[in-house]
Protein backbone atom coordinates (compact mmCIF):
# COMPACT_ATOMS: atom_id res chain seq x y z
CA UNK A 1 -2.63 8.58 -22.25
CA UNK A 2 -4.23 6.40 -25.05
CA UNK A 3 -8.26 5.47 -23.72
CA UNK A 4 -6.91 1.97 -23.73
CA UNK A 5 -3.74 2.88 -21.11
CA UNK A 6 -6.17 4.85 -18.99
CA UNK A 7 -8.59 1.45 -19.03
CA UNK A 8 -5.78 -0.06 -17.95
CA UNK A 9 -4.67 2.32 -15.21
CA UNK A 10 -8.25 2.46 -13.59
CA UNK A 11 -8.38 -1.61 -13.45
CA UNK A 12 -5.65 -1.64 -11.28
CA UNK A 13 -7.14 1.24 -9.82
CA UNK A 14 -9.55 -0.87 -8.62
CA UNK A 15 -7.58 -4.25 -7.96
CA UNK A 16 -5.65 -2.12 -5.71
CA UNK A 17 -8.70 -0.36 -3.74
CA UNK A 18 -10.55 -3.50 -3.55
CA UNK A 19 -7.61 -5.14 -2.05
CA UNK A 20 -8.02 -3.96 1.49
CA UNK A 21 -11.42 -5.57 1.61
CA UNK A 22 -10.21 -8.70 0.28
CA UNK A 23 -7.48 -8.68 3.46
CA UNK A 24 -9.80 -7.79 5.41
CA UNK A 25 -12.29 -10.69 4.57
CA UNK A 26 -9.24 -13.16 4.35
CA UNK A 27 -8.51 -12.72 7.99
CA UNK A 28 -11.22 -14.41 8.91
CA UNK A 29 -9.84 -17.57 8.55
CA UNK A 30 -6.04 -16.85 8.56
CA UNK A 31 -4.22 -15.07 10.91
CA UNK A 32 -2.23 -11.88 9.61
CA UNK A 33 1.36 -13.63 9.39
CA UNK A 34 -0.25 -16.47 7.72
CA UNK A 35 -2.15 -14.94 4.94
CA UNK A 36 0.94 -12.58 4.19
CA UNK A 37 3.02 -15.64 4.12
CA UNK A 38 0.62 -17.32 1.63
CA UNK A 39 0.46 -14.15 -0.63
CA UNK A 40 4.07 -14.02 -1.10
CA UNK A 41 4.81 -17.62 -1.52
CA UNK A 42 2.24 -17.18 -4.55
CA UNK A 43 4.13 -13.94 -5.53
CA UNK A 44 7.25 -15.89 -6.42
CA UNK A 45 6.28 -18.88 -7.49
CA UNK A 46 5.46 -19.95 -10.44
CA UNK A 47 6.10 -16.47 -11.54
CA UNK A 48 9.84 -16.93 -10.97
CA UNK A 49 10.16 -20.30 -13.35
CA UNK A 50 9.38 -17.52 -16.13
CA UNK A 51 10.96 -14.39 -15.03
CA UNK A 52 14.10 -13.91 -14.28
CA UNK A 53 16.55 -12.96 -11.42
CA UNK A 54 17.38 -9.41 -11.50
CA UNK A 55 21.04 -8.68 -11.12
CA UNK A 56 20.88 -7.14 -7.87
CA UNK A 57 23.35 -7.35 -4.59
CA UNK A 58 21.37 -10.22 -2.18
CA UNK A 59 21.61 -7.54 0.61
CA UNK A 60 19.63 -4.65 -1.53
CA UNK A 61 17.16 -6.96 -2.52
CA UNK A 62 16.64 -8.18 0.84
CA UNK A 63 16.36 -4.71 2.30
CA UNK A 64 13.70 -4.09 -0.05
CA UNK A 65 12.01 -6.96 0.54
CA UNK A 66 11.75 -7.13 4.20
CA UNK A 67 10.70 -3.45 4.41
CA UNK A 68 8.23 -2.80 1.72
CA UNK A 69 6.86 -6.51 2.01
CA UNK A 70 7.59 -7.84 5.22
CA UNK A 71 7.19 -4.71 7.93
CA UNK A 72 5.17 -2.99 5.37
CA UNK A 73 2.09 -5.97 5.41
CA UNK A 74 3.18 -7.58 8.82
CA UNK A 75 1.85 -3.90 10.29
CA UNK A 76 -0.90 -3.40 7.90
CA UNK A 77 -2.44 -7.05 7.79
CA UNK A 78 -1.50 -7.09 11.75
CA UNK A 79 -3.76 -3.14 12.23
CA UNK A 80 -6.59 -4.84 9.96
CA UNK A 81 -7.02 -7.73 11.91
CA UNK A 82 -7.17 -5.60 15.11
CA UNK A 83 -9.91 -3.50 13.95
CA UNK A 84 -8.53 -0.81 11.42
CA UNK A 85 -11.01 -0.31 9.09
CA UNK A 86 -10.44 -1.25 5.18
CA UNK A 87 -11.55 2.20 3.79
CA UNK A 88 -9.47 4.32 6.32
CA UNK A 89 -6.26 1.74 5.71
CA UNK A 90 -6.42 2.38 2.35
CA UNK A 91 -6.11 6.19 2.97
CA UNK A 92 -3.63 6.40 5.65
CA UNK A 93 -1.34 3.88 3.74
CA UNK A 94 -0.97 6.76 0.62
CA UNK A 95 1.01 9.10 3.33
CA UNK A 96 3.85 6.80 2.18
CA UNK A 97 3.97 9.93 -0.51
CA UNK A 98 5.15 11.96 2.73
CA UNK A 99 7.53 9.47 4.41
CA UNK A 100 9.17 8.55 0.87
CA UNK A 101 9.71 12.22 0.55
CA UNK A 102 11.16 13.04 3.95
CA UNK A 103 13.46 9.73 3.06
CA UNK A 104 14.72 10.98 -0.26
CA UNK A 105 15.47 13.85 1.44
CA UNK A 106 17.67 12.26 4.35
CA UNK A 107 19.34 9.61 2.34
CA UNK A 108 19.06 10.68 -1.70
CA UNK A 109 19.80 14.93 -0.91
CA UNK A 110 16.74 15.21 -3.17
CA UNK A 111 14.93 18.84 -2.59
CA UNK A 112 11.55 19.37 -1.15
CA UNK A 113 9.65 22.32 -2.28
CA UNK A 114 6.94 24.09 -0.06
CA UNK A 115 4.11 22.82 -1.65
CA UNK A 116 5.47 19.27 -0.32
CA UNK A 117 5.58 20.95 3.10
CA UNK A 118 2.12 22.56 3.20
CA UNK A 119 0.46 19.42 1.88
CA UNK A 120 2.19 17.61 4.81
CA UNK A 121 1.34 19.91 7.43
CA UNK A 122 -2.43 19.30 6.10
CA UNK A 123 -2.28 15.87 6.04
CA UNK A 124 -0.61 15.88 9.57
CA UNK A 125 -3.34 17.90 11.14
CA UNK A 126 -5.98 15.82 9.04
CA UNK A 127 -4.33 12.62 10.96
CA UNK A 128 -4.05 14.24 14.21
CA UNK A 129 -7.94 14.71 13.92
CA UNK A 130 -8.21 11.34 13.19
CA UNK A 131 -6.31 10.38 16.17
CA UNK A 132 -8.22 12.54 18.49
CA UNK A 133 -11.75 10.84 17.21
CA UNK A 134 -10.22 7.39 17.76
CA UNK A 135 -9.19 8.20 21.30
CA UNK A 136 -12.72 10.42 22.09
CA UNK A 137 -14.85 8.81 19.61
CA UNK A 138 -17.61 6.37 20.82
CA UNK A 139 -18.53 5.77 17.21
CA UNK A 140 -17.67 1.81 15.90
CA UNK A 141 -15.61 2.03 13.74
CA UNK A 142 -13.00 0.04 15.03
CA UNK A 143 -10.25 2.07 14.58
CA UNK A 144 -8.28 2.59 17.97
CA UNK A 145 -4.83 4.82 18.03
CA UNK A 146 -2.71 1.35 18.12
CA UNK A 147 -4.34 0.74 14.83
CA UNK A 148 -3.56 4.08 13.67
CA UNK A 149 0.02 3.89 14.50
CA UNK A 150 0.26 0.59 12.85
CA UNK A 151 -1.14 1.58 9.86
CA UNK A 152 1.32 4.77 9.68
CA UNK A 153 4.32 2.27 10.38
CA UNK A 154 3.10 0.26 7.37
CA UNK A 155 3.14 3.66 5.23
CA UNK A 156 6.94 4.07 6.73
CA UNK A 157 7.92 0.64 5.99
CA UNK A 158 6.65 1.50 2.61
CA UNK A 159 8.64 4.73 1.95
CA UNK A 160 11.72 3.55 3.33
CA UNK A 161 11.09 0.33 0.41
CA UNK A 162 10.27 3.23 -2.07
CA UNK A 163 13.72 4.67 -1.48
CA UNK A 164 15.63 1.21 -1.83
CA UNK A 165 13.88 0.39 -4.58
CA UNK A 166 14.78 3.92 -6.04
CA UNK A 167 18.27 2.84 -5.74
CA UNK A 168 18.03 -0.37 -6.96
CA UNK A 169 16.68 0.89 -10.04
CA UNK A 170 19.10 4.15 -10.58
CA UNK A 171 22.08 1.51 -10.14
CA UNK A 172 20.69 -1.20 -11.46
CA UNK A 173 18.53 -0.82 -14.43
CA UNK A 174 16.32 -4.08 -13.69
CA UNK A 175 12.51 -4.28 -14.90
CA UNK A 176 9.96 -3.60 -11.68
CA UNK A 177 8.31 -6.65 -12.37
CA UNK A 178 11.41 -8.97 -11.61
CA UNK A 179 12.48 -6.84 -8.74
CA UNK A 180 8.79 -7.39 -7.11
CA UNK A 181 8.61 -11.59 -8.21
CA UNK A 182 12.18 -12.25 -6.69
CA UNK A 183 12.10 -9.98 -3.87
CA UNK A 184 9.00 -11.73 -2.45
CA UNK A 185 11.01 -14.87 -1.72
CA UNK A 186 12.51 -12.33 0.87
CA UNK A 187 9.76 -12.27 3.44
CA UNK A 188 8.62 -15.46 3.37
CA UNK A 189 10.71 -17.36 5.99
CA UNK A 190 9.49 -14.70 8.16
CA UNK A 191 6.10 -14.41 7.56
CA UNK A 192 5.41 -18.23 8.34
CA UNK A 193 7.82 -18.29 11.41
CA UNK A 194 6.07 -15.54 12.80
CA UNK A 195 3.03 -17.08 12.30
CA UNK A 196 4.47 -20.06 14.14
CA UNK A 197 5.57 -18.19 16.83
CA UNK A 198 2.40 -15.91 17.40
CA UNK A 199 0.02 -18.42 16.38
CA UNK A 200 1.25 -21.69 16.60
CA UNK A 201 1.16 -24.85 14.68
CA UNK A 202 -2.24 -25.80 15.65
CA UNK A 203 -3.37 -22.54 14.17
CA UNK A 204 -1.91 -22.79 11.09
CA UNK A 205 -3.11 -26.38 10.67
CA UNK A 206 -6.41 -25.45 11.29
CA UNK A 207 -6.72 -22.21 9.11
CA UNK A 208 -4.81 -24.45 5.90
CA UNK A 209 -7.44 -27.55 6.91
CA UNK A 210 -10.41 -25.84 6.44
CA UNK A 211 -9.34 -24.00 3.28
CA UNK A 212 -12.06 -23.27 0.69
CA UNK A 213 -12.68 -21.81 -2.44
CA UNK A 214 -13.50 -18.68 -0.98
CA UNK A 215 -9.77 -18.50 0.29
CA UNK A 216 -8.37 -19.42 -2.43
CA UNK A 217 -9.54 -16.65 -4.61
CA UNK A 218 -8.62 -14.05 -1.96
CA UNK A 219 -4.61 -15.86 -2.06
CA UNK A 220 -5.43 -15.87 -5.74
CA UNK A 221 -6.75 -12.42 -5.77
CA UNK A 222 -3.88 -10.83 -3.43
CA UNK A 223 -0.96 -12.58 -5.34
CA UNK A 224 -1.53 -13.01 -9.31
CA UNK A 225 -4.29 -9.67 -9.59
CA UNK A 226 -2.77 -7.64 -6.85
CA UNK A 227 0.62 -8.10 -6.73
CA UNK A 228 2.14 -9.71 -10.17
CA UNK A 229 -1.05 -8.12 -12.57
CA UNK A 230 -1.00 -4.93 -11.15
CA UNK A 231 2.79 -4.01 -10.82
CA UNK A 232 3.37 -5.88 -14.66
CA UNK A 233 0.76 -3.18 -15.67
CA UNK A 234 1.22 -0.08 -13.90
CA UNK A 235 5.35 -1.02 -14.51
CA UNK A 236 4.74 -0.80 -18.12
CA UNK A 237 2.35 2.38 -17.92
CA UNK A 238 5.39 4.15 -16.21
CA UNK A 239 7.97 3.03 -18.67
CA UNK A 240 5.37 4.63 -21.34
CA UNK A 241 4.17 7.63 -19.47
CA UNK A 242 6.26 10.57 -17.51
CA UNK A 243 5.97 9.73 -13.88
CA UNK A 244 4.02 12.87 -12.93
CA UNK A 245 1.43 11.54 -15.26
CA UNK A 246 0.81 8.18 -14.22
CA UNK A 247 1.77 8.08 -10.18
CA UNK A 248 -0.67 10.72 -8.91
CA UNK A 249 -3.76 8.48 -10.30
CA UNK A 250 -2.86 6.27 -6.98
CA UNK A 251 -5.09 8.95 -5.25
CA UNK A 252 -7.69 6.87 -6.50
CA UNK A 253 -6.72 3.87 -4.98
CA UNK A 254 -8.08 5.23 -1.16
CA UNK A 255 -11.44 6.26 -2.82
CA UNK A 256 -11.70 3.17 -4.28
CA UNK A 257 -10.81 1.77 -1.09
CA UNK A 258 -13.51 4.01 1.12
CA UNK A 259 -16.23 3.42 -1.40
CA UNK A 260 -15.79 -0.19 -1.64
CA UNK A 261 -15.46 -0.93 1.96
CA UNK A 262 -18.73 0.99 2.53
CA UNK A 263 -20.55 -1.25 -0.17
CA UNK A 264 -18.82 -4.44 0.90
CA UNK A 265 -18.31 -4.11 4.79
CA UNK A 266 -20.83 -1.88 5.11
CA UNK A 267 -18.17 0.56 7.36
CA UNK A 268 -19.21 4.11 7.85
CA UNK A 269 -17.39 7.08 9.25
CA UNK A 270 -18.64 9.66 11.89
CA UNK A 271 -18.97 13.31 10.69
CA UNK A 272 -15.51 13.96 12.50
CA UNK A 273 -13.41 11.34 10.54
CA UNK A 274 -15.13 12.30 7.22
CA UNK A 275 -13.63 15.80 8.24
CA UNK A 276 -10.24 14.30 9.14
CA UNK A 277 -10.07 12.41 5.83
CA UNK A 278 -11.03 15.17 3.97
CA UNK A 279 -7.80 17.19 5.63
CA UNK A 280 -5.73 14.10 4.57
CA UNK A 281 -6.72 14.19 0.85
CA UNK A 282 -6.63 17.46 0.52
CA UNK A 283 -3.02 17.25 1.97
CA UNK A 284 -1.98 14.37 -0.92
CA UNK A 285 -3.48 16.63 -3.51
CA UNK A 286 -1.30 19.23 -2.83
CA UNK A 287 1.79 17.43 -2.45
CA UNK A 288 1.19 15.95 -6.11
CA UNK A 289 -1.01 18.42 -8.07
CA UNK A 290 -0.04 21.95 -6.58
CA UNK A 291 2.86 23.21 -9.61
CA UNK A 292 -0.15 22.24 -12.23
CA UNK A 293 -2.39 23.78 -10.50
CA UNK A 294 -0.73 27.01 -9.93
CA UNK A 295 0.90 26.76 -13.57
CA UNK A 296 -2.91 26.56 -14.92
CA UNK A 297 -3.74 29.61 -12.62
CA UNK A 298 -0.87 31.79 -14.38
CA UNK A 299 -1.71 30.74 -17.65
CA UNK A 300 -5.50 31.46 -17.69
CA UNK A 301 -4.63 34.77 -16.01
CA UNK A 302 -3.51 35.65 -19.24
């Protein structure tokens, strides 16, 4: 990668580890169905005056948009609010790797080799630790197992959208960009009649009255930087770049994530979790890096 594509790959890098702070802070004020409505109402417009529809069946492109927007951040916005930590969200929500594969798998025939099986049976035992300490654990940090399991059903909702949006794009050829802008029109309906449900309409009136400029950067911040920024330019780095190059730099994003909630939220992990997410890393490093690493071994052997 040119030093200008790999400035470009570490800024959203960081847009997307940062992110989980910035929900976190924004659900101060809104509730979780109400900020995700707001983020996706921001997703698709104005961006869909300039780009345009992709030519995909309505019922594909709502699949993908009610799993990988709709369950995906109603669970993860929803686990946040309840207590889930930022750094440790950011983490468990890369084991969508693991659930994307398992997916492919079931519904694409595509093969998984035993490296992919090793570096899930790490990360499982790695979350199963992590489980344990938020069951036994007296240590704040918020996390309980119903956060947990929300989390992971985020990361689910997230493969199975990985897989629809695989698809989508081996049928249908259309730019990620367009597919992301006109699939968040999806999940909007649903977002906001959730929140109207859950929360009510005093709620909502009282969260969008006593807006300020603090909330609009995070909308700003979670819809233009996050969403339409970051896909444009990590959608063009792929088109550029072999996949194997460019997607296992996303095991940045949780470090990112970790480091910045520490500095921002000031959130801190007990010796056990630091042990548990080490386990979990080490089980995503596998799963992406293990061939390289074993064809480097070979070839400085001789």
């Amino acid at each position: 990668m040119s030093i200008r594509d790999i400035g470009l790959a570490l800024l959203v890098i960081l847009i997307w580890g940062i992110n989980f702070v910035v929900i976190k802070i924004g659900l101060h004020n809104f509730s979780p169905f109400l900020l995700a409505g707001l983020r996706f109402t921001f997703v698709a417009f104005p961006a869909c005056l300039v780009i345009a529809r992709p030519k995909v069946p309505l019922h594909l492109l709502a699949a993908y948009g009610m799993s990988i927007s709709f369950l995906q951040f109603s669970l993860l916005f929803l686990a946040l609010k309840l207590g889930m930590p930022a750094g440790l969200a950011s983490l468990l929500l890369q084991s969508q790797a693991f659930f994307t594969l398992l997916f492919g798998a079931l519904c694409l025939g595509e093969k998984i080799q035993p490296h992919h099986i090793l570096g899930l049976l790490i990360a499982i035992v790695g979350m199963l630790c992590l489980a344990q300490t938020s069951i036994s654990s007296t240590h704040p940090s918020g996390m309980s197992l119903f956060t947990l399991l929300l989390t992971l059903g985020a990361a689910l909702s997230w493969g199975i959208g990985n897989i629809i949006n695989k698809i989508i794009l081996q049928r249908y050829r259309v730019e990620p960009l367009r597919l992301v802008v006109w699939s968040a029109f999806i999940p909007i309906l649903p977002f906001f009649a959730c929140a109207w449900i859950i929360d009510g309409k005093e709620a909502i009136w009282h969260s969008l009255e006593h807006i300020n400029g603090v909330d609009i950067l995070i909308i700003f911040y979670l819809a233009i930087l996050c969403t339409v920024v970051g896909y444009a330019i990590w959608g063009s780095l792929l088109g550029k770049y072999p996949t194997p190059t460019v997607a296992p730099l996303t095991l940045l994003v949780p470090v990112v994530g970790l480091l910045s909630a520490t500095f921002f939220l000031d959130e801190s992990l007990s010796y056990p979790q630091i042990l548990s997410v080490v386990l979990i890393i080490f089980g995503l490093v596998i799963n992406s890096f293990a061939p390289r690493l074993i064809s480097y071994l070979r070839f400085a052997k001789r």
